[in-house]
Protein backbone atom coordinates (compact mmCIF):
# COMPACT_ATOMS: atom_id res chain seq x y z
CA UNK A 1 -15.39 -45.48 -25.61
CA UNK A 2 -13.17 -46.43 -28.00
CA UNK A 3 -10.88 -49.63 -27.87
CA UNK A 4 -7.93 -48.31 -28.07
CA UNK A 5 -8.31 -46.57 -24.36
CA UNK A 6 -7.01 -49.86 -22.61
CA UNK A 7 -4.06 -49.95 -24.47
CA UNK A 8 -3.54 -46.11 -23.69
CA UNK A 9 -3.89 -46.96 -19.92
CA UNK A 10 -1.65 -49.67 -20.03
CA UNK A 11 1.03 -47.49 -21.69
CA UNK A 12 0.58 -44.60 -18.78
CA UNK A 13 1.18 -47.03 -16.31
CA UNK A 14 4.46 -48.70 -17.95
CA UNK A 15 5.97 -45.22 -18.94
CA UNK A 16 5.23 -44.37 -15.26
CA UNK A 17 6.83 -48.09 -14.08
CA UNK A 18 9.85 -46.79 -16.11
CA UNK A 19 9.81 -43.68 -15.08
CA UNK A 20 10.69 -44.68 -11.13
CA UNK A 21 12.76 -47.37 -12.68
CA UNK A 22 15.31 -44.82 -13.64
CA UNK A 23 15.83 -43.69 -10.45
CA UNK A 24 17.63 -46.86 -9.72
CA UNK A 25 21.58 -46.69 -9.02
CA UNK A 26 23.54 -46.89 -12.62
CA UNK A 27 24.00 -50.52 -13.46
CA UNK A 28 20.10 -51.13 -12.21
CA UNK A 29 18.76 -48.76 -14.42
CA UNK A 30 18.69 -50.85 -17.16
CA UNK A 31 15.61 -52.05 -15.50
CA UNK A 32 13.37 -49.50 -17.00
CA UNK A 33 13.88 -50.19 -20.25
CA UNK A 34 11.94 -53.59 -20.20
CA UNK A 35 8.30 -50.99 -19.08
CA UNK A 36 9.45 -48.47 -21.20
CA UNK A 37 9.47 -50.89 -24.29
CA UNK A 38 6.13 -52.45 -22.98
CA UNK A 39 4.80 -48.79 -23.16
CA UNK A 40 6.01 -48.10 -26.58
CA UNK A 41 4.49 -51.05 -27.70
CA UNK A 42 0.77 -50.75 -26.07
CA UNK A 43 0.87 -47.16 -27.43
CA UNK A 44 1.34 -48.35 -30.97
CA UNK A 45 -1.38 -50.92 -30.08
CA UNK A 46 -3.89 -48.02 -28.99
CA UNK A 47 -3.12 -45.88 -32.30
CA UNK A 48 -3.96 -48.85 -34.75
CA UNK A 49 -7.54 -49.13 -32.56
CA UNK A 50 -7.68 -45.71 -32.61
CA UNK A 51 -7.12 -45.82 -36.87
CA UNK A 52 -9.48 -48.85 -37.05
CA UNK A 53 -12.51 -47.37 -35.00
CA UNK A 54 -11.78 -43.68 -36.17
CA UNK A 55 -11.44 -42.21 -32.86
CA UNK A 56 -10.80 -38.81 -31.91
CA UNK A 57 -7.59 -37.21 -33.67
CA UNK A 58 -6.44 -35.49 -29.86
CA UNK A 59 -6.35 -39.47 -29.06
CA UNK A 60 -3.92 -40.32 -31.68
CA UNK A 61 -1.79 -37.23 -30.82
CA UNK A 62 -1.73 -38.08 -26.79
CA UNK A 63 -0.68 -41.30 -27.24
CA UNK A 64 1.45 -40.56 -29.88
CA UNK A 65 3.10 -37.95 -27.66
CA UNK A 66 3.50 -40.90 -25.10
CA UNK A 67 5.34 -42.68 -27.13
CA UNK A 68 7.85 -39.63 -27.76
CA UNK A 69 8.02 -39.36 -23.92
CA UNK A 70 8.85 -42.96 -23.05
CA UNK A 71 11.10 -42.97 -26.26
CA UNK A 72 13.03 -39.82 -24.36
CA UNK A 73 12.93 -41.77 -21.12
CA UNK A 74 14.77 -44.94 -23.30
CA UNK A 75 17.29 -42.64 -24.19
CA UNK A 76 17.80 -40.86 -20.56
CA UNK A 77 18.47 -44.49 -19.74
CA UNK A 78 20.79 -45.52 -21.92
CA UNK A 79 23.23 -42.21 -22.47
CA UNK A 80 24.83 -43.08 -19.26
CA UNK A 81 25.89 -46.50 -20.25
CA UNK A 82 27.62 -44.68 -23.56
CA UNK A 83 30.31 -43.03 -20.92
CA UNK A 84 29.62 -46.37 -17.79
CA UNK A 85 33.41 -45.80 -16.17
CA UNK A 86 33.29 -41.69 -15.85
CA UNK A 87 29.09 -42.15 -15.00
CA UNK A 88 29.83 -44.88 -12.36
CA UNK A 89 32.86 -42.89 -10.45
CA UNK A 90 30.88 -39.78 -10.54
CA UNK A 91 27.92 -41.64 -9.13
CA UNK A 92 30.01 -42.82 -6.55
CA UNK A 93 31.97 -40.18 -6.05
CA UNK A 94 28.17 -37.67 -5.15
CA UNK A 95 27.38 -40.88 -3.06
CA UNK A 96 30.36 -40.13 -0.58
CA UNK A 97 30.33 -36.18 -1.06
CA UNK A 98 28.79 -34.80 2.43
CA UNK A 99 30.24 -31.41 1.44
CA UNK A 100 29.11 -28.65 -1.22
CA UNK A 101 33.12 -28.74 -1.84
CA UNK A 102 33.20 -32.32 -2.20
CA UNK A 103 30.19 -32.33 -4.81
CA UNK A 104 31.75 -29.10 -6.51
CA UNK A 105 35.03 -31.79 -6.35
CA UNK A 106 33.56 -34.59 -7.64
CA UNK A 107 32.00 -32.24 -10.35
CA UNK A 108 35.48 -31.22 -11.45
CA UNK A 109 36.80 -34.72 -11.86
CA UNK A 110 33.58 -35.75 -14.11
CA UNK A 111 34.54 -32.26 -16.50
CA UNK A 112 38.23 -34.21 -16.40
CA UNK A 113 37.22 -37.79 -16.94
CA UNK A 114 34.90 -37.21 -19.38
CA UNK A 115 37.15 -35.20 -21.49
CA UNK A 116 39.67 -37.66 -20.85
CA UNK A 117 37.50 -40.46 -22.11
CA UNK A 118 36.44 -38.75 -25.11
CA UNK A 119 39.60 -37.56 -25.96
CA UNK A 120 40.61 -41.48 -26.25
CA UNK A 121 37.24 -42.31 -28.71
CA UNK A 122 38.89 -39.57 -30.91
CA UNK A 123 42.16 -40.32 -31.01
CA UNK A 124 43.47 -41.48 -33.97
CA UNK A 125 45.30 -45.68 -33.88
């Protein structure tokens, strides 16, 4: 068995840590990015074992696929901080919708504030 195979579980089980971290309500989510990073960096760990005891290729692409996931996950988590006011009112706006009209509401007003918020970014000073 080559080394590299502990570092490989390890990254599994942080990408999967991070993975229910992002579940977490918006400011809380920032919480998965400390597994996610772990992952990332166990996975480059496993790929230079993998290089140094010339393990199977499909090893190096698995893990290396891992890291692609997690790095996806990283992103997930952060886009929502790029637009926090409009994410955080539609989050708690869908947190007090009981209705399929008030989601389809609070849907509306995330088209509006986010178009209002990047129409401010691009506006000329």
């Amino acid at each position: 068995m080559p080394a590299g195979i502990r570092h490989s579980r390890y990254a599994v089980l942080f990408t999967l840590l991070g993975l229910g971290a992002t579940y977490l309500r918006l400011p809380w989510t920032l919480v998965a990015l400390v597994p996610l990073t772990l992952a990332i960096v166990e996975s480059v760990r496993a790929i230079r074992a993998y290089h140094r005891d010339n393990a199977p290729r499909r090893l190096v692409v698995w893990t290396g696929a891992g890291i692609l996931i997690s790095g996806i996950l990283v992103v997930a988590v952060l886009l929502p901080f790029t637009f926090y006011p409009v994410a955080k009112d539609f989050q708690d706006c869908m947190d007090g919708a009981n209705t399929g009209a008030a989601r389809s509401q609070c849907r509306a007003e995330l088209s509006r504030g986010t178009g209002a918020f990047l129409g401010d970014l691009l506006q000329p000073r």
